[in-house]
Protein backbone atom coordinates (compact mmCIF):
# COMPACT_ATOMS: atom_id res chain seq x y z
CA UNK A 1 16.13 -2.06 23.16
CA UNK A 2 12.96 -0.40 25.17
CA UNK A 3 15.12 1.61 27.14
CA UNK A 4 15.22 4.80 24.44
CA UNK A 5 11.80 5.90 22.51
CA UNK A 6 12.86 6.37 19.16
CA UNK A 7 9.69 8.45 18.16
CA UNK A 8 10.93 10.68 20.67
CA UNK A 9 14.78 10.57 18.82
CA UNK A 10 13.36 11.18 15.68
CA UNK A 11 11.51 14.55 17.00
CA UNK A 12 14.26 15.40 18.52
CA UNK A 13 16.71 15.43 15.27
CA UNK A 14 14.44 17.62 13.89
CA UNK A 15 11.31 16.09 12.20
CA UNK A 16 8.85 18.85 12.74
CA UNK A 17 5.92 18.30 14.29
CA UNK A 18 2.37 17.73 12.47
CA UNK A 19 -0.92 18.84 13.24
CA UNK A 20 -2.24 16.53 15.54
CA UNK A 21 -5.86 16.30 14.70
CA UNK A 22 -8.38 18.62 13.77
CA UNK A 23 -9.20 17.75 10.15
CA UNK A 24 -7.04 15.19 10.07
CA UNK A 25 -9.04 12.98 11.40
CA UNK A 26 -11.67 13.55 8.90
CA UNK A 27 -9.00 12.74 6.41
CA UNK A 28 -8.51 9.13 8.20
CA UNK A 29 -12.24 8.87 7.67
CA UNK A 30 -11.74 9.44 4.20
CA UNK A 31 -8.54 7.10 4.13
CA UNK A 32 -10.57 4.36 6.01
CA UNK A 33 -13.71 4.48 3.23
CA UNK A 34 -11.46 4.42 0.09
CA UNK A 35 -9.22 2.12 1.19
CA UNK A 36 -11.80 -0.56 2.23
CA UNK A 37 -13.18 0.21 -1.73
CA UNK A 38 -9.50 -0.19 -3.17
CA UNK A 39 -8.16 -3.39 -1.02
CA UNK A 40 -11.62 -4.88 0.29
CA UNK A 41 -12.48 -5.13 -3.21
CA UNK A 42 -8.61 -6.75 -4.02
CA UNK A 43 -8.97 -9.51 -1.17
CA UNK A 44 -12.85 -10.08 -2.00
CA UNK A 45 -11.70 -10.94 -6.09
CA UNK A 46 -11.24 -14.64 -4.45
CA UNK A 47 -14.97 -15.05 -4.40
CA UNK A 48 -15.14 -14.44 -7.77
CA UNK A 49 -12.29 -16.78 -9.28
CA UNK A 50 -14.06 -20.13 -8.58
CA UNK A 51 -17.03 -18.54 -11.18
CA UNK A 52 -14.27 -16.79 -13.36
CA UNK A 53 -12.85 -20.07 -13.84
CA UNK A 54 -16.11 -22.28 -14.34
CA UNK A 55 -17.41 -19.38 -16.65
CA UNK A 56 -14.49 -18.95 -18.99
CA UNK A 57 -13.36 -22.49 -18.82
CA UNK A 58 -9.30 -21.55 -17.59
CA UNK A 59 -6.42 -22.54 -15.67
CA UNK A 60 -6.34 -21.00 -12.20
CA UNK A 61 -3.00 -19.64 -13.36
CA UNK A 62 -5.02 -17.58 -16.27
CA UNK A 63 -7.46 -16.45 -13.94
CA UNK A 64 -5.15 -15.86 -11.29
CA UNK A 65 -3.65 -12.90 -13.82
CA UNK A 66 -6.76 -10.65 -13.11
CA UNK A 67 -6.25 -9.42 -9.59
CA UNK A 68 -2.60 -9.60 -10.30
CA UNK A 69 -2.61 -7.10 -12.88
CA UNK A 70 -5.20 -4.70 -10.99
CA UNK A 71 -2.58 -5.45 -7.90
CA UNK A 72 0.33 -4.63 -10.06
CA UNK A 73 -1.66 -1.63 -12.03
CA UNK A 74 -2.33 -0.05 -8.73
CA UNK A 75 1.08 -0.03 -7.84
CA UNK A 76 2.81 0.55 -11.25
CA UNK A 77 0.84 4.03 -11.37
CA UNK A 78 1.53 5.13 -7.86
CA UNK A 79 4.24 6.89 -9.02
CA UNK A 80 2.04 9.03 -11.51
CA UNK A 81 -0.28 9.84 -8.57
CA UNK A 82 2.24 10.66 -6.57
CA UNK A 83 3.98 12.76 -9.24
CA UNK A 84 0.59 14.60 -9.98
CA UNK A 85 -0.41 15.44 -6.45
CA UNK A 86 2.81 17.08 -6.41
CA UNK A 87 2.55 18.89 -9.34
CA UNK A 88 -1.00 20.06 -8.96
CA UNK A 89 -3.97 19.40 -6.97
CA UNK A 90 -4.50 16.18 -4.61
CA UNK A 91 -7.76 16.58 -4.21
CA UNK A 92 -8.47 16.39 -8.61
CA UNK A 93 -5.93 13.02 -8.66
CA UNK A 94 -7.88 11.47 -5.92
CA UNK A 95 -11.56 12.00 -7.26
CA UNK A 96 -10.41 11.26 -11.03
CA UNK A 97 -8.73 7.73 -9.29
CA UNK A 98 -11.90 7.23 -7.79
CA UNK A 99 -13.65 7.81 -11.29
CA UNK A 100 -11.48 5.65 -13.13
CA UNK A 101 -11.81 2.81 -10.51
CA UNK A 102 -15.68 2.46 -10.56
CA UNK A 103 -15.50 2.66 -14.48
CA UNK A 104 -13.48 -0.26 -14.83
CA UNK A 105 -15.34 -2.52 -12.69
CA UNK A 106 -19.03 -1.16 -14.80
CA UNK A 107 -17.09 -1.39 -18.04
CA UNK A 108 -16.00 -5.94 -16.71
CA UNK A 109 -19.53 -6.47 -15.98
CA UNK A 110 -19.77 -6.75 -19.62
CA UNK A 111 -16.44 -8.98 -20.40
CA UNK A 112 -16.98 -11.58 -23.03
CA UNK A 113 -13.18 -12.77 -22.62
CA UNK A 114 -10.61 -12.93 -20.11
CA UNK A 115 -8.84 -9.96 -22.12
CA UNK A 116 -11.44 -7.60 -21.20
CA UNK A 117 -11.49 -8.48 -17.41
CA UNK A 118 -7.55 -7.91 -17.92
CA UNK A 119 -7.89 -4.14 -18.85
CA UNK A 120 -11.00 -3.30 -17.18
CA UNK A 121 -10.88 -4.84 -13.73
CA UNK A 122 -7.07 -4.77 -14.28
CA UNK A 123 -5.36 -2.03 -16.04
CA UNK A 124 -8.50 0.91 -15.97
CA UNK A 125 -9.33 0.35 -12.50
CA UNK A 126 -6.15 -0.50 -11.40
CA UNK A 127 -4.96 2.97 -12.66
CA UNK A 128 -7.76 4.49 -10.32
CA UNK A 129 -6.36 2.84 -7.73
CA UNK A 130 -2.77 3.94 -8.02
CA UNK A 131 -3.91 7.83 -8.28
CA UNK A 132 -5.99 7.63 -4.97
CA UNK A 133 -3.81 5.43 -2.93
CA UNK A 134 -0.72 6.85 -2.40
CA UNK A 135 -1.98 10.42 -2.84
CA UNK A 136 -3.92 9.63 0.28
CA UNK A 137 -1.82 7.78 2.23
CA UNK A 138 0.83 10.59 2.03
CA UNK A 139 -1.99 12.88 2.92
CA UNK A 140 -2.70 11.83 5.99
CA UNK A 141 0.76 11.04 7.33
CA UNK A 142 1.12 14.52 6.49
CA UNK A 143 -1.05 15.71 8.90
CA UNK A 144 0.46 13.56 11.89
CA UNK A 145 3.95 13.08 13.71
CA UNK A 146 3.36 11.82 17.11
CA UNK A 147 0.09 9.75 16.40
CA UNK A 148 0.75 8.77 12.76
CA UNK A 149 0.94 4.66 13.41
CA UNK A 150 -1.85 4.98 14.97
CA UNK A 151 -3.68 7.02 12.40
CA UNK A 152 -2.76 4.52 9.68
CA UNK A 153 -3.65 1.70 11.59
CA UNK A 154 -7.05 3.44 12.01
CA UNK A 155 -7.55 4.15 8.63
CA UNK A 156 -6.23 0.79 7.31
CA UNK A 157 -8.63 -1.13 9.59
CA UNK A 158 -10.95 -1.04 7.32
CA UNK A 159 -9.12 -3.09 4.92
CA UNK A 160 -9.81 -6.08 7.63
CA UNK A 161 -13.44 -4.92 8.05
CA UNK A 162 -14.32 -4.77 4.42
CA UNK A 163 -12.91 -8.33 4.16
CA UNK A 164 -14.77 -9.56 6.73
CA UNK A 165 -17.99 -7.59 5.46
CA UNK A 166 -17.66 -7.94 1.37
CA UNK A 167 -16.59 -11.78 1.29
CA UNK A 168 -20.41 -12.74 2.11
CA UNK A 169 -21.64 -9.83 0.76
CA UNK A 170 -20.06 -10.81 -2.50
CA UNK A 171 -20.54 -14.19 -2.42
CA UNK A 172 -24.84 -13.27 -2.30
CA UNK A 173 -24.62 -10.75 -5.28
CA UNK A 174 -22.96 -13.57 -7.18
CA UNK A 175 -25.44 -16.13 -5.82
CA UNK A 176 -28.28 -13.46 -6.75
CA UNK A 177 -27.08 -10.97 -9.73
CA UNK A 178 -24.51 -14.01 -10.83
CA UNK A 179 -21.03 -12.55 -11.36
CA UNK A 180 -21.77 -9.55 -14.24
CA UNK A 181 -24.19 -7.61 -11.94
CA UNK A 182 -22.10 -8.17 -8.93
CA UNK A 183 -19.62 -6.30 -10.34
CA UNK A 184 -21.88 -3.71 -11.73
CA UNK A 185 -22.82 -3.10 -8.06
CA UNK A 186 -19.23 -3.09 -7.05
CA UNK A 187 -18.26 -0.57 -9.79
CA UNK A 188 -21.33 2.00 -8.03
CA UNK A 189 -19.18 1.12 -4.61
CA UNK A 190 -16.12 2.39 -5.88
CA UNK A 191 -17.35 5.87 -7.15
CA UNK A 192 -17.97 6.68 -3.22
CA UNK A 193 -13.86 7.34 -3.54
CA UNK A 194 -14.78 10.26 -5.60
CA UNK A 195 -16.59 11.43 -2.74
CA UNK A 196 -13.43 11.05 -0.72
CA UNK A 197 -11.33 12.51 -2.62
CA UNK A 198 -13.39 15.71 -2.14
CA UNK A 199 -12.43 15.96 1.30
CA UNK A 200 -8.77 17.18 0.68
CA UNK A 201 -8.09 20.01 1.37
CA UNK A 202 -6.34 22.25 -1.66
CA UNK A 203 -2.59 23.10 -0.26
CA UNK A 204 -0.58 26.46 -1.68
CA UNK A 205 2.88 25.23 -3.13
CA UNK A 206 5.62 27.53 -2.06
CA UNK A 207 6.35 30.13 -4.00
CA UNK A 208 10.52 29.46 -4.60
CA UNK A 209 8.79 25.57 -6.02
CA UNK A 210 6.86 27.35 -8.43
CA UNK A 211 9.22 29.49 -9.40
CA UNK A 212 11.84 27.01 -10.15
CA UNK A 213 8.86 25.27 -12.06
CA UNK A 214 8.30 28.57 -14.36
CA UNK A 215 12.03 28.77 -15.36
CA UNK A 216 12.47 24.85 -15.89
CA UNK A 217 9.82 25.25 -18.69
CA UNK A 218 12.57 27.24 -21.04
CA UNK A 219 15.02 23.83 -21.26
CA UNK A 220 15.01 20.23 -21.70
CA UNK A 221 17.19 20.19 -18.43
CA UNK A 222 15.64 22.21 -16.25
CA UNK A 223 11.84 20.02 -17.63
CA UNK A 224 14.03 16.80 -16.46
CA UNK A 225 14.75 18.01 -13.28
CA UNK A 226 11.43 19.11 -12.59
CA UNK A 227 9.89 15.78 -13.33
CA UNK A 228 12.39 14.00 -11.51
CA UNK A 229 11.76 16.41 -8.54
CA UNK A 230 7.91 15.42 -8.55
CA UNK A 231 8.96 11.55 -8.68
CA UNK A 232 11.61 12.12 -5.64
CA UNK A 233 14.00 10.02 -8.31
CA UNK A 234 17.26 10.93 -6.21
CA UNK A 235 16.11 8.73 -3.34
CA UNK A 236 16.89 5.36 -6.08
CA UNK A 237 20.34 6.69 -5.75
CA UNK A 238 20.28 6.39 -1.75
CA UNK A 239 21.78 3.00 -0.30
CA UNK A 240 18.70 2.88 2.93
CA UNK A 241 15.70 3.46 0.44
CA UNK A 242 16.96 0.70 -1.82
CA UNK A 243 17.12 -2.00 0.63
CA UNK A 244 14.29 -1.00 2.45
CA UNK A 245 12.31 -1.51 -0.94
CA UNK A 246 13.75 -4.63 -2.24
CA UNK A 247 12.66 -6.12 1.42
CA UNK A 248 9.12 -4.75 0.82
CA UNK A 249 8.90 -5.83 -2.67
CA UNK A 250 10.22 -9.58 -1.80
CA UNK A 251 6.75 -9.30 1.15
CA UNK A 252 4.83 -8.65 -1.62
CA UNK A 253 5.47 -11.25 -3.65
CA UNK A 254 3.73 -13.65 -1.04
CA UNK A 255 1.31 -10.72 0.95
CA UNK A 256 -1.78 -11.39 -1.13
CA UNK A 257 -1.27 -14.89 -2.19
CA UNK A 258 -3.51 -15.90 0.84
CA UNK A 259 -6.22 -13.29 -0.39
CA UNK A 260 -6.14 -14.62 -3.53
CA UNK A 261 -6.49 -18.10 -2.70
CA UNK A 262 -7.66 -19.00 0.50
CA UNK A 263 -11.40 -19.25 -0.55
CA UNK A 264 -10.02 -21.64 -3.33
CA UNK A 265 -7.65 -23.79 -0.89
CA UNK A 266 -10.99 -24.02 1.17
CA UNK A 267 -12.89 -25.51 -1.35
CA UNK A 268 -10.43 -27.75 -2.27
CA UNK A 269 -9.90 -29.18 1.04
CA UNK A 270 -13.99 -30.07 0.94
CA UNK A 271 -15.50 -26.98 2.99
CA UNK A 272 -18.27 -25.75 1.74
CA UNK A 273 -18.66 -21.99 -0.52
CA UNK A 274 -19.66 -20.04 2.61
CA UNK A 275 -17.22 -21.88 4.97
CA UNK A 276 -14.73 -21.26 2.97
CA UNK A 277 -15.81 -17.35 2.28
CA UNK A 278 -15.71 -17.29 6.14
CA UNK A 279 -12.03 -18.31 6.08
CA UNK A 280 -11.51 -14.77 4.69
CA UNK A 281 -13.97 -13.10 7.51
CA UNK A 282 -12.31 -14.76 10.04
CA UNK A 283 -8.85 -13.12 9.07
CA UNK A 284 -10.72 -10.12 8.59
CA UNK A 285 -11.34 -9.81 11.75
CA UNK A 286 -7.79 -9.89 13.57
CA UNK A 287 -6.81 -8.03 11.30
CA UNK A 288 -9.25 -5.00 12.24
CA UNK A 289 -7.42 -5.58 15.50
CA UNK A 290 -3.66 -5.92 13.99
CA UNK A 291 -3.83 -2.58 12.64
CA UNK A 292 -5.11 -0.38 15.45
CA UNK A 293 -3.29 -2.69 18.16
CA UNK A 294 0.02 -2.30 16.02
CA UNK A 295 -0.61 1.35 15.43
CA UNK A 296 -0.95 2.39 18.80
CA UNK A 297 1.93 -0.08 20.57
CA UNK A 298 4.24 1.12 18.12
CA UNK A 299 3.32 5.10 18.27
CA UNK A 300 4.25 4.42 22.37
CA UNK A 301 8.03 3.93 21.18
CA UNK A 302 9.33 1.25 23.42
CA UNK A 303 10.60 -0.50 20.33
CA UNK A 304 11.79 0.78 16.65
CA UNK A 305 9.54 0.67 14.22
CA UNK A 306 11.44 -1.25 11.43
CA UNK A 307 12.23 -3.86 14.29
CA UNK A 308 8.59 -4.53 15.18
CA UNK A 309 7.64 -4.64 11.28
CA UNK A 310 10.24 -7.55 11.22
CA UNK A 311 8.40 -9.71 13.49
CA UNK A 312 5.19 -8.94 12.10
CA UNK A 313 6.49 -9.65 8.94
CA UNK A 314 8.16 -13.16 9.56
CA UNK A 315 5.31 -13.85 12.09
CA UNK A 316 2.96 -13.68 8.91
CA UNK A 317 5.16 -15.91 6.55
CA UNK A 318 5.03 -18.61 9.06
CA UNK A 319 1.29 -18.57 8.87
CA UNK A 320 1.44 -18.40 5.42
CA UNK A 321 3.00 -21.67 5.34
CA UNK A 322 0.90 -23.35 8.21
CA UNK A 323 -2.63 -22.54 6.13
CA UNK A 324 -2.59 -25.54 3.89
CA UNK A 325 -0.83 -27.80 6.45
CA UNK A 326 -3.85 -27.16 8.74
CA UNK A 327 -6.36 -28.64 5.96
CA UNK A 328 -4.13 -31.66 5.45
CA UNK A 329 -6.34 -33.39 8.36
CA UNK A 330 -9.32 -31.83 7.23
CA UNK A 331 -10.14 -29.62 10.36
CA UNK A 332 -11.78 -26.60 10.16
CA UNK A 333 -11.27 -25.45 12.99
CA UNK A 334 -7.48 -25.43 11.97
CA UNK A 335 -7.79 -23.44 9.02
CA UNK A 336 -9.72 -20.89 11.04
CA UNK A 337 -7.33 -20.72 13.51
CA UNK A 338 -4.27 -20.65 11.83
CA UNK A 339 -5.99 -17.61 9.67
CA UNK A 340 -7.08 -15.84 12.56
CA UNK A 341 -3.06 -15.49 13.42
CA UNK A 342 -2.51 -14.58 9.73
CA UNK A 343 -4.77 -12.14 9.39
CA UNK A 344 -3.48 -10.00 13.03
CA UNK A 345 -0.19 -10.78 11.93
CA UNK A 346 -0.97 -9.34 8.15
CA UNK A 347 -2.69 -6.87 9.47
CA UNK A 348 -0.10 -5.87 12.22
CA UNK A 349 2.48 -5.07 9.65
CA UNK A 350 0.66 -3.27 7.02
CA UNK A 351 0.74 0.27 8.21
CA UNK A 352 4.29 0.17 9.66
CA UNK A 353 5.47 -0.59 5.91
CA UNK A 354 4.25 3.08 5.18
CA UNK A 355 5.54 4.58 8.53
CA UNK A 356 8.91 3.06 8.68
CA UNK A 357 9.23 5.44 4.99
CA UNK A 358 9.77 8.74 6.77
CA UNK A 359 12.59 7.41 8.36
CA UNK A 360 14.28 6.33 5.45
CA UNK A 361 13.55 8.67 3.00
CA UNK A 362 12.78 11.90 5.58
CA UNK A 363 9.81 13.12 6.01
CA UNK A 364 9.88 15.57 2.99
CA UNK A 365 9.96 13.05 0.23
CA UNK A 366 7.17 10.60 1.66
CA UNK A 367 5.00 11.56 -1.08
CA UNK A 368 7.91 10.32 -3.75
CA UNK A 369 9.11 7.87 -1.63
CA UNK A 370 5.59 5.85 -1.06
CA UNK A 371 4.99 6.26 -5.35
CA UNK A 372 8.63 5.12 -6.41
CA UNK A 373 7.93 2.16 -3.05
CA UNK A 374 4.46 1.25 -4.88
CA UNK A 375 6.10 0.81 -8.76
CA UNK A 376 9.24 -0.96 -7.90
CA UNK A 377 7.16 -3.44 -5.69
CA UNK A 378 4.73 -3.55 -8.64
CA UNK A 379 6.49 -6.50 -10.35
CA UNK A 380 6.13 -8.69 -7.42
CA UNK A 381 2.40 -7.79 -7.18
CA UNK A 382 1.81 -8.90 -10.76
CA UNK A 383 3.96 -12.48 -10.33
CA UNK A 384 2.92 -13.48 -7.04
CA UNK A 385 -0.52 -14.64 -7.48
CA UNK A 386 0.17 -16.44 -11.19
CA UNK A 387 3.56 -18.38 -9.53
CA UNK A 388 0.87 -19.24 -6.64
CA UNK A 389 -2.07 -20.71 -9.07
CA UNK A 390 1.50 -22.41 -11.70
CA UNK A 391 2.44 -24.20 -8.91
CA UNK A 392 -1.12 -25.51 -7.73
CA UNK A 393 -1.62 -26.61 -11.29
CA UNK A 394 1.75 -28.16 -11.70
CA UNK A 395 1.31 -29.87 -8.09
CA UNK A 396 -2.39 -30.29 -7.78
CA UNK A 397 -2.69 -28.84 -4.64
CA UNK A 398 -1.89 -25.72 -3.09
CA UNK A 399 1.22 -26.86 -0.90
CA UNK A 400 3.54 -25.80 -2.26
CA UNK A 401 2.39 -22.66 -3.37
CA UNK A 402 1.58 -21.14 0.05
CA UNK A 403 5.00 -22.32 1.33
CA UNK A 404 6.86 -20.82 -1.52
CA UNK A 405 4.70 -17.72 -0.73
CA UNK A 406 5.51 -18.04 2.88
CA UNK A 407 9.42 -17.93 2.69
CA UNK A 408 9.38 -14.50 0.43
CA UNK A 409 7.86 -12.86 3.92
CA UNK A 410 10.83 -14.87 5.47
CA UNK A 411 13.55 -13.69 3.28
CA UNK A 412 11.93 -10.08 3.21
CA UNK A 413 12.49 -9.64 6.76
CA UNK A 414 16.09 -10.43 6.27
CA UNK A 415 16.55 -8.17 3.95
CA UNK A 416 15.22 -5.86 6.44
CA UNK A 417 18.44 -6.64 8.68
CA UNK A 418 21.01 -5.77 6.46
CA UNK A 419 19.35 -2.11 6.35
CA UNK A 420 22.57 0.65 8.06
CA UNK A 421 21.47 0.53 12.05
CA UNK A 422 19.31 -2.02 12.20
CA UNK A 423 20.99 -3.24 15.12
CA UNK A 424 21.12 -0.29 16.82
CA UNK A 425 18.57 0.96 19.67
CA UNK A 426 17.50 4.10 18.26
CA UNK A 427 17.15 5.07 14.85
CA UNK A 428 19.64 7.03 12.53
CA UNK A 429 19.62 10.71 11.79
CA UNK A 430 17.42 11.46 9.27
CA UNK A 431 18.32 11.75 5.54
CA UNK A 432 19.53 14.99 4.36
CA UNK A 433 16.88 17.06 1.75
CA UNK A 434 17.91 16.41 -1.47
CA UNK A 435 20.19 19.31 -3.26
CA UNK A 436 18.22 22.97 -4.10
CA UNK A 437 17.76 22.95 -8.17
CA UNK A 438 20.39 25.10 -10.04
CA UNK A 439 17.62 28.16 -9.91
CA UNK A 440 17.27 27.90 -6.35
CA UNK A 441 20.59 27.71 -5.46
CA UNK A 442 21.55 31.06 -7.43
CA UNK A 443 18.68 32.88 -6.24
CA UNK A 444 19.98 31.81 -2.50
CA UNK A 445 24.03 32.28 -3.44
CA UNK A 446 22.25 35.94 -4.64
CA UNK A 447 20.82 36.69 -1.66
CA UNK A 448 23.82 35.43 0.60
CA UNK A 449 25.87 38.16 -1.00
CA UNK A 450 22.96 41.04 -0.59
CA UNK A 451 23.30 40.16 2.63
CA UNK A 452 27.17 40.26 3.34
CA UNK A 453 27.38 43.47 1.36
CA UNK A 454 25.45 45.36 4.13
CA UNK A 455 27.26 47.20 6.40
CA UNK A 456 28.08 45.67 9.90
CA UNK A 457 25.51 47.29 11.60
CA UNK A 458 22.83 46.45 9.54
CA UNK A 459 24.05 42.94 8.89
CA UNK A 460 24.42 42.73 12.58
């Protein structure tokens, strides 16, 4: 299997090759500060259940529904970000995400009731989240071929940095502005995406796109196919993308279950608040080094990338499952160990989820393909985290709820296998670009004949 480089096949059946640097790597800049301020601020929520919980007097399960629905927000609007940045201006969907995602943290430092929390920290900022996430994501990949693992890893590092940086961080605003000013602080935090999104550059849409846009606005039909154009909705049709995304969506259900948690399993295995907030740090910090390690072995293309996202993947189920077996003797050395290999392992596979897209959907529907990846997977977002806190209130311990989280990585990576080729060495031709719109395709037919009209010499 290391005998052919498939980055090389994939070049070489005709995925044209990206700018490799210049301003792109102020984009990963960008990339690596907003999404520190999107997931940091996801994974760091676990300080703040143990207070949401003693504050508001409910189940873990209850409580366990606000980072789910900001998870499941952020994913469930993806599409719309997606859909906007292709219909007008990246940049404006990025900084009005950014907006919206400070704003709802401001607007739950004032919750009286775990409602509020749910459409503030949930629902407003989780809206903000899905219009700078994906937008950005696509962005960048955009503006790499041959490094672009590498570039994501880069950028995503700084998910394992903020959670190494903000656990403590947030567990001394708490201790010092209790939980309402914390997030007041967090809320200024998140308006630095705005700044971010400023960075994007403004790209000219082609002129046959926006012409095919002007004469869809006379129909009902030709609206349809417009929108459906923006949303890539012809790739839910396509045999590769739908397997690929029911694999992703079953690693989801389990992914942030440990992020969620883990300060809470510490605690309840008798570690104290700040050794159990270093729990989180200490899987913080592989995963800095999962991301960039992963990036750049897999951009050197001795292995395919959907094969190397499989081990990651059921390397970081296993963990999963080994977190609150390592308590059950009450070392802590264990449970830091045992999260150390979680968090490379977690880490590892993250940005190959995003670059394994291209080749499945082809490189000219990643934007769609990442939104429509980010919705569908949505549903396992919101249900993961309350299954995890229902079965540690049904079972009194937390068990059973990281093993159950544990075997959806497990059965997500063999979903993975039944993808066409997986068992092959190199990867498959790309997909073929979707079909022209009806406009397009009679302005080309229209030209064709122009053409073949002209006499031999000319058309020679």
């Amino acid at each position: 299997m290391a005998s052919v480089r498939p980055g090389a096949e994939r070049r070489r059946d005709g995925e044209a090759e990206g700018p490799e640097g210049g301003w792109g790597w102020v984009l990963v800049g960008a990339l690596f500060v907003s999404t520190s301020l999107v997931f940091g601020l996801m994974r760091g929520l676990g300080i703040f259940f143990v207070e949401f919980v003693q504050y508001f007097e409910e189940s873990a399960q209850a409580i366990s529904w606000i980072s789910s629905t900001g998870l499941a927000a952020q994913q469930f609007f993806s599409p719309l970000g997606a859909a906007l940045s292709n219909a007008y201006d990246t940049r404006l969907v990025v900084m009005a995400g950014g907006f919206l995602a400070g704003l709802g943290f401001i607007l739950a430092s004032q919750a009286t009731c775990l409602l509020h929390l749910y459409l503030t920290m949930g629902l407003i900022s989780g809206l903000g989240w899905g219009l700078v996430f994906t937008p950005m994501v696509a962005t960048v990949m955009a503006s790499f071929t041959r490094r672009r693992s590498f570039a994501l890893g880069l950028a995503f590092s700084s998910i394992g940095l903020s959670s190494f940086t903000f656990n403590p961080l947030f567990q001394f605003l708490v201790e010092t502005y209790a939980w309402r000013g914390a997030l007041l602080i967090l809320g200024g935090l998140s308006l630095n995406i705005v700044a971010c999104g400023a960075l994007i550059r403004s790209r000219r849409r082609p002129k046959g796109t926006a012409k095919v846009d002007a004469e869809s606005r006379t129909s009902c039909a030709g609206m349809w196919r417009r929108v459906a154009s923006y949303l890539e909705l012809s790739l839910l049709c396509e045999r590769p993308y739908l397997t690929y995304t029911l694999a992703i969506t079953l690693l989801n259900v389990g992914y942030f279950v440990p992020y969620v948690h883990l300060v809470a399993l510490s605690r309840h295995a008798g570690f104290s608040e700040y050794q159990a907030a270093f729990v989180m740090s200490a899987a913080g910090i592989t995963d800095i080094f999962g991301r960039v390690a992963s990036g750049w072995f897999s951009d050197m293309g001795h292995f395919r990338l959907i094969h190397l996202l499989s081990v990651w993947t059921a390397l970081a189920g296993l963990f999963i499952m080994l977190l609150p077996v390592s308590t059950l003797w009450g070392s802590y050395a264990g449970l830091v160990s045992v999260s150390l290999l979680y968090g490379f392992c977690s880490g590892a596979l993250t940005s190959l989820a995003f670059t394994v897209v291209p080749t499945v959907a082809g490189a000219e529907r990643v934007m769609g393909a990442l939104g429509l990846l980010q919705l569908i997977e949505s549903c396992a977002g919101l249900l993961g985290s309350p299954l995890s806190g229902l079965l540690r209130d049904v079972t009194g311990n937390y068990l059973a709820s990281f093993t159950v989280s544990g075997s959806f990585l497990i059965l997500g990576t063999l979903t993975m296998a039944t993808l066409p080729h997986y068992f092959c060495r190199t990867d498959p031709p790309p997909p073929l670009p979707p079909p022209l719109p009806d406009a397009e395709t009679q302005r080309l037919s229209s030209e064709t004949e122009e053409i073949n009209e002209l006499p031999g010499d000319a058309n020679h």
